[in-house]
N, C-alpha and C. Protein backbone atom coordinates (compact mmCIF):
# COMPACT_ATOMS: atom_id res chain seq x y z
N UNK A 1 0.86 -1.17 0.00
CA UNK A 1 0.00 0.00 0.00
C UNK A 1 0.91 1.23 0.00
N UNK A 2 0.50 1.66 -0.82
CA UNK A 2 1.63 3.36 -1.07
C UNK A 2 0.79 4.12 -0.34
N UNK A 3 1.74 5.41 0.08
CA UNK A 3 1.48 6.56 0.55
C UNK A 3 0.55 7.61 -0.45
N UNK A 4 -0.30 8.40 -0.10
CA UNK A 4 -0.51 9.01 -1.31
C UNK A 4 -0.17 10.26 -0.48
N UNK A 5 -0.01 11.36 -1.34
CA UNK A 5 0.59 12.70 -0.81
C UNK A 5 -0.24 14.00 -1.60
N UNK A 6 -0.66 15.31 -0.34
CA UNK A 6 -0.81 16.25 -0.91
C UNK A 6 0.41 17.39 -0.69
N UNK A 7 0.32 17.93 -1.86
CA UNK A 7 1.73 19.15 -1.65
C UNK A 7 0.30 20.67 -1.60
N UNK A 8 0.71 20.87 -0.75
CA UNK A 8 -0.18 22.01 -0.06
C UNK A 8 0.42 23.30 0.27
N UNK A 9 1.63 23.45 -0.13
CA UNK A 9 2.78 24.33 0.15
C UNK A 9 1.78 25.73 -0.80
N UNK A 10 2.36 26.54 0.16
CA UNK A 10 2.00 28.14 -0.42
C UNK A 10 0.56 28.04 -0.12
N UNK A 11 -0.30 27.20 0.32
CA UNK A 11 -1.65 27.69 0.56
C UNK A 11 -1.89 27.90 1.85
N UNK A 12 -2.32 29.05 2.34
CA UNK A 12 -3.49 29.46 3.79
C UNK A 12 -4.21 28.18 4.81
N UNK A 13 -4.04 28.46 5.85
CA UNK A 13 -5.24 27.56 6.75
C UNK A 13 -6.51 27.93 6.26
N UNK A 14 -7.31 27.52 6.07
CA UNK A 14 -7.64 25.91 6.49
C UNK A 14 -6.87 25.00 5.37
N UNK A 15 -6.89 25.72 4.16
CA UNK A 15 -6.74 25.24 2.97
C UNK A 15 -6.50 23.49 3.06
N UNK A 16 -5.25 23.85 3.45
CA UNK A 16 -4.37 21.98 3.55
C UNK A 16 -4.94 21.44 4.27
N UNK A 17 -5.78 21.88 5.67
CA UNK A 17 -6.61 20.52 6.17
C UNK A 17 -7.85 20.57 5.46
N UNK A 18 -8.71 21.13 4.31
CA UNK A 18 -9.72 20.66 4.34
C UNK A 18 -9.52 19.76 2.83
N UNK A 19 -8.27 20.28 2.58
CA UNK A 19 -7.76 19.07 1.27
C UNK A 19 -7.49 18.02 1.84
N UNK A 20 -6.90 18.01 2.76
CA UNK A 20 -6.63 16.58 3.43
C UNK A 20 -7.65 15.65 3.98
N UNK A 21 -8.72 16.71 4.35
CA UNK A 21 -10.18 15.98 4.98
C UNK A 21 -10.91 15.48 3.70
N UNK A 22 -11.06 15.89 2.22
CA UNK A 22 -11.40 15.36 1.35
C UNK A 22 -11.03 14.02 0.95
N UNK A 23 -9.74 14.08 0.38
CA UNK A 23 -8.99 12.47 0.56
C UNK A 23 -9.07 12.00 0.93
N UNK A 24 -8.71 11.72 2.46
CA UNK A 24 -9.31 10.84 3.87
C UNK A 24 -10.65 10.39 3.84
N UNK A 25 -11.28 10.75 3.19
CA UNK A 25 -12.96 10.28 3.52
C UNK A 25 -12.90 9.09 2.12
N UNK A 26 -12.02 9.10 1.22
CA UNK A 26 -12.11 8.09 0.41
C UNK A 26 -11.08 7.36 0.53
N UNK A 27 -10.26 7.39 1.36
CA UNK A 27 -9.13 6.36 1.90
C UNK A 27 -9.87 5.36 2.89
N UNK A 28 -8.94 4.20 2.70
CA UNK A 28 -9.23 2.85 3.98
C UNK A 28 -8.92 2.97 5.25
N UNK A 29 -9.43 2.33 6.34
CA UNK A 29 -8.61 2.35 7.68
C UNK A 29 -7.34 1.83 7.10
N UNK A 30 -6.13 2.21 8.16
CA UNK A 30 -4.96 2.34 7.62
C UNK A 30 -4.28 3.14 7.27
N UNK A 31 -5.21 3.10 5.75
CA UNK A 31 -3.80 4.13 4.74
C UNK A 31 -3.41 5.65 5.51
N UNK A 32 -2.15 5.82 4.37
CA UNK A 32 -1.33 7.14 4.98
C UNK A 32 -1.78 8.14 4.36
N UNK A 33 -1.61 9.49 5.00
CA UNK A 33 -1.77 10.50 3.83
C UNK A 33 -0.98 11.02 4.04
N UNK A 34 0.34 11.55 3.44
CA UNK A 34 1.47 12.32 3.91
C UNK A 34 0.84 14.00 2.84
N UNK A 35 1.09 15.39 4.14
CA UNK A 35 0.59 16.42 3.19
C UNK A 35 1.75 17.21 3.78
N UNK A 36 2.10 18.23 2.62
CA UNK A 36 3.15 19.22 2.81
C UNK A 36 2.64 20.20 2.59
N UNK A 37 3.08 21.35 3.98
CA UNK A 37 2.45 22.96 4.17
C UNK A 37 3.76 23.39 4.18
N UNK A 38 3.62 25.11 4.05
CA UNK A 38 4.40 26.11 4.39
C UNK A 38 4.10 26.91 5.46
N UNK A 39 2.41 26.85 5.45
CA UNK A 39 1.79 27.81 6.93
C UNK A 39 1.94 27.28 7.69
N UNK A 40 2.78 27.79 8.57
CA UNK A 40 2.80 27.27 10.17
C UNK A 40 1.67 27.68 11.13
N UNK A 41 0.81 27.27 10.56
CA UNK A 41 -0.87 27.28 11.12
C UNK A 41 -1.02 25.86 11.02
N UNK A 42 -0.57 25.28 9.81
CA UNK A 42 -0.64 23.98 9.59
C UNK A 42 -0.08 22.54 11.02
N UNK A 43 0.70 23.45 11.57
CA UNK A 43 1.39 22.38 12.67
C UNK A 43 -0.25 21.91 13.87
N UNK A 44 -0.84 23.10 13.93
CA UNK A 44 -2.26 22.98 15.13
C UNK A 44 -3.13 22.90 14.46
N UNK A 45 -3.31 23.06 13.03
CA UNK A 45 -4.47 22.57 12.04
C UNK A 45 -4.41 20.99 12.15
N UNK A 46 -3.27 20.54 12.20
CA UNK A 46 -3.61 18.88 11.89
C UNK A 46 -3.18 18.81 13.76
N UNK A 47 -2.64 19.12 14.14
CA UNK A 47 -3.07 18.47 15.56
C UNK A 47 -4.48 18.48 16.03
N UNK A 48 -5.20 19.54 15.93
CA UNK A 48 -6.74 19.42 16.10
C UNK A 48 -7.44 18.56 15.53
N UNK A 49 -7.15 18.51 14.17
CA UNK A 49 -8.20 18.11 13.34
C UNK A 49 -7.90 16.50 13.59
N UNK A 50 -6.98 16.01 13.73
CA UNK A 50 -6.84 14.58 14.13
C UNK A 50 -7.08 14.24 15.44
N UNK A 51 -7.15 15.54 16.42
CA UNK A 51 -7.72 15.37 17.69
C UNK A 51 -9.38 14.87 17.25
N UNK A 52 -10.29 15.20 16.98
CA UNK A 52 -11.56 15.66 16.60
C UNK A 52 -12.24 14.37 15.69
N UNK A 53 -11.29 14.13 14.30
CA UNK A 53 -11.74 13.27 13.94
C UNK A 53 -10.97 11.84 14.42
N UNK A 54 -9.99 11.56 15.44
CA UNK A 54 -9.98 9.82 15.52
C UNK A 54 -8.53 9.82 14.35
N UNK A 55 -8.52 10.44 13.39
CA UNK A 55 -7.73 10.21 12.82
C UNK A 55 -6.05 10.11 13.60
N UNK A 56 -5.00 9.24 12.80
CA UNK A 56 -4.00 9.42 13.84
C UNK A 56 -2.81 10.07 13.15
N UNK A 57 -1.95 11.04 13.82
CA UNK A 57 -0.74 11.95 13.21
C UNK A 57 -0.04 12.01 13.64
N UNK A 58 0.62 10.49 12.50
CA UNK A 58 1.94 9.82 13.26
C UNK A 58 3.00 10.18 12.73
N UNK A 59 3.14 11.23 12.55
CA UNK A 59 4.38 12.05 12.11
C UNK A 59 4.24 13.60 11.96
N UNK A 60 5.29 14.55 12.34
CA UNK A 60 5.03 15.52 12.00
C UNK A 60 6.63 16.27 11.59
N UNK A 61 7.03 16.98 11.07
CA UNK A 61 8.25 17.57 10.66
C UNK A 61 8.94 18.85 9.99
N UNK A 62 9.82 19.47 9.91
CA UNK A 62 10.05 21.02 9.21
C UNK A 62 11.33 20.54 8.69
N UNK A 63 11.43 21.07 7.71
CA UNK A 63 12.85 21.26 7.20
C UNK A 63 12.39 22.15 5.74
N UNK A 64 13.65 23.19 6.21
CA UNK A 64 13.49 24.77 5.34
C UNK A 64 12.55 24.81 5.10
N UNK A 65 11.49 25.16 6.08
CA UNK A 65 10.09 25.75 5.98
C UNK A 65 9.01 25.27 5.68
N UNK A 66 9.42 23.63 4.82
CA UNK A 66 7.95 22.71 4.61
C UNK A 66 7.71 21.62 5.81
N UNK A 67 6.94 21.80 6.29
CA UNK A 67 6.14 21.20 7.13
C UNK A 67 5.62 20.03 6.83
N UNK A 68 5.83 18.70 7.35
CA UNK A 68 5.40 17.78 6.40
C UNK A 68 4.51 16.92 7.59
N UNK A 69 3.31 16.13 7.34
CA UNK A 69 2.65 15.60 7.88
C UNK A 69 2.33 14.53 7.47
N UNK A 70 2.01 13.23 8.24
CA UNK A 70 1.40 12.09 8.07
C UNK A 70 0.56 11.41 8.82
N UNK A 71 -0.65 11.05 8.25
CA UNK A 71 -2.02 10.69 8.86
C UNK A 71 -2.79 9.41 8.74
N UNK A 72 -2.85 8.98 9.86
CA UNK A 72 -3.05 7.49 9.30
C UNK A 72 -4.91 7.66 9.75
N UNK A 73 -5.12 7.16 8.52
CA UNK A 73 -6.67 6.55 8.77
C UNK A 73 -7.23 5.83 10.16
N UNK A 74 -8.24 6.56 10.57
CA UNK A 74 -8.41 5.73 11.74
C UNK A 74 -9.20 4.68 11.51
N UNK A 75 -9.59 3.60 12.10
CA UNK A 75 -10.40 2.25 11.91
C UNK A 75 -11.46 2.41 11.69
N UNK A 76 -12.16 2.06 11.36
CA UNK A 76 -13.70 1.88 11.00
C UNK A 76 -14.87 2.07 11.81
N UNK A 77 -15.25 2.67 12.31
CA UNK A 77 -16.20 2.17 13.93
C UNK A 77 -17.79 1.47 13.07
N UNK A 78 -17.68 0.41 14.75
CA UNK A 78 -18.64 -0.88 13.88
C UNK A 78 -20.00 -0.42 14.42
């Protein structure tokens, strides 16, 4: 199973999380979504938003200014 990735660089909050909330809703429990920001709004945009939805953000990172994130699908609820 590959990673799929959004490059989100140069866009505004919310922007990159509500691109990322699109994808995710057609991804499996599991899969990854790795997304790359420049707004450092983006670091508490996906900490919330994976607070909120269950989702999990098992990675987070900077180097020269891109911000990179990874989100794992949360499970299914039965």
């Amino acid at each position: 199973m590959r990673e799929r990735v959004i490059d989100a660089q140069f866009q505004k909050s919310p922007l990159p999380v509500l691109r990322a909330a699109r994808v995710l809703r057609g991804m499996a429990a599991g899969e990854k979504l790795r997304i790359l920001a420049t707004d450092p709004q983006a670091v508490a945009d996906f900490r919330d938003f994976c607070k909120v939805t269950g989702h999990a953000l098992v990675a987070a990172s900077e180097s020269g200014g891109v911000f990179s994130f990874s989100v794992k699908v949360r499970a299914a609820v039965p």
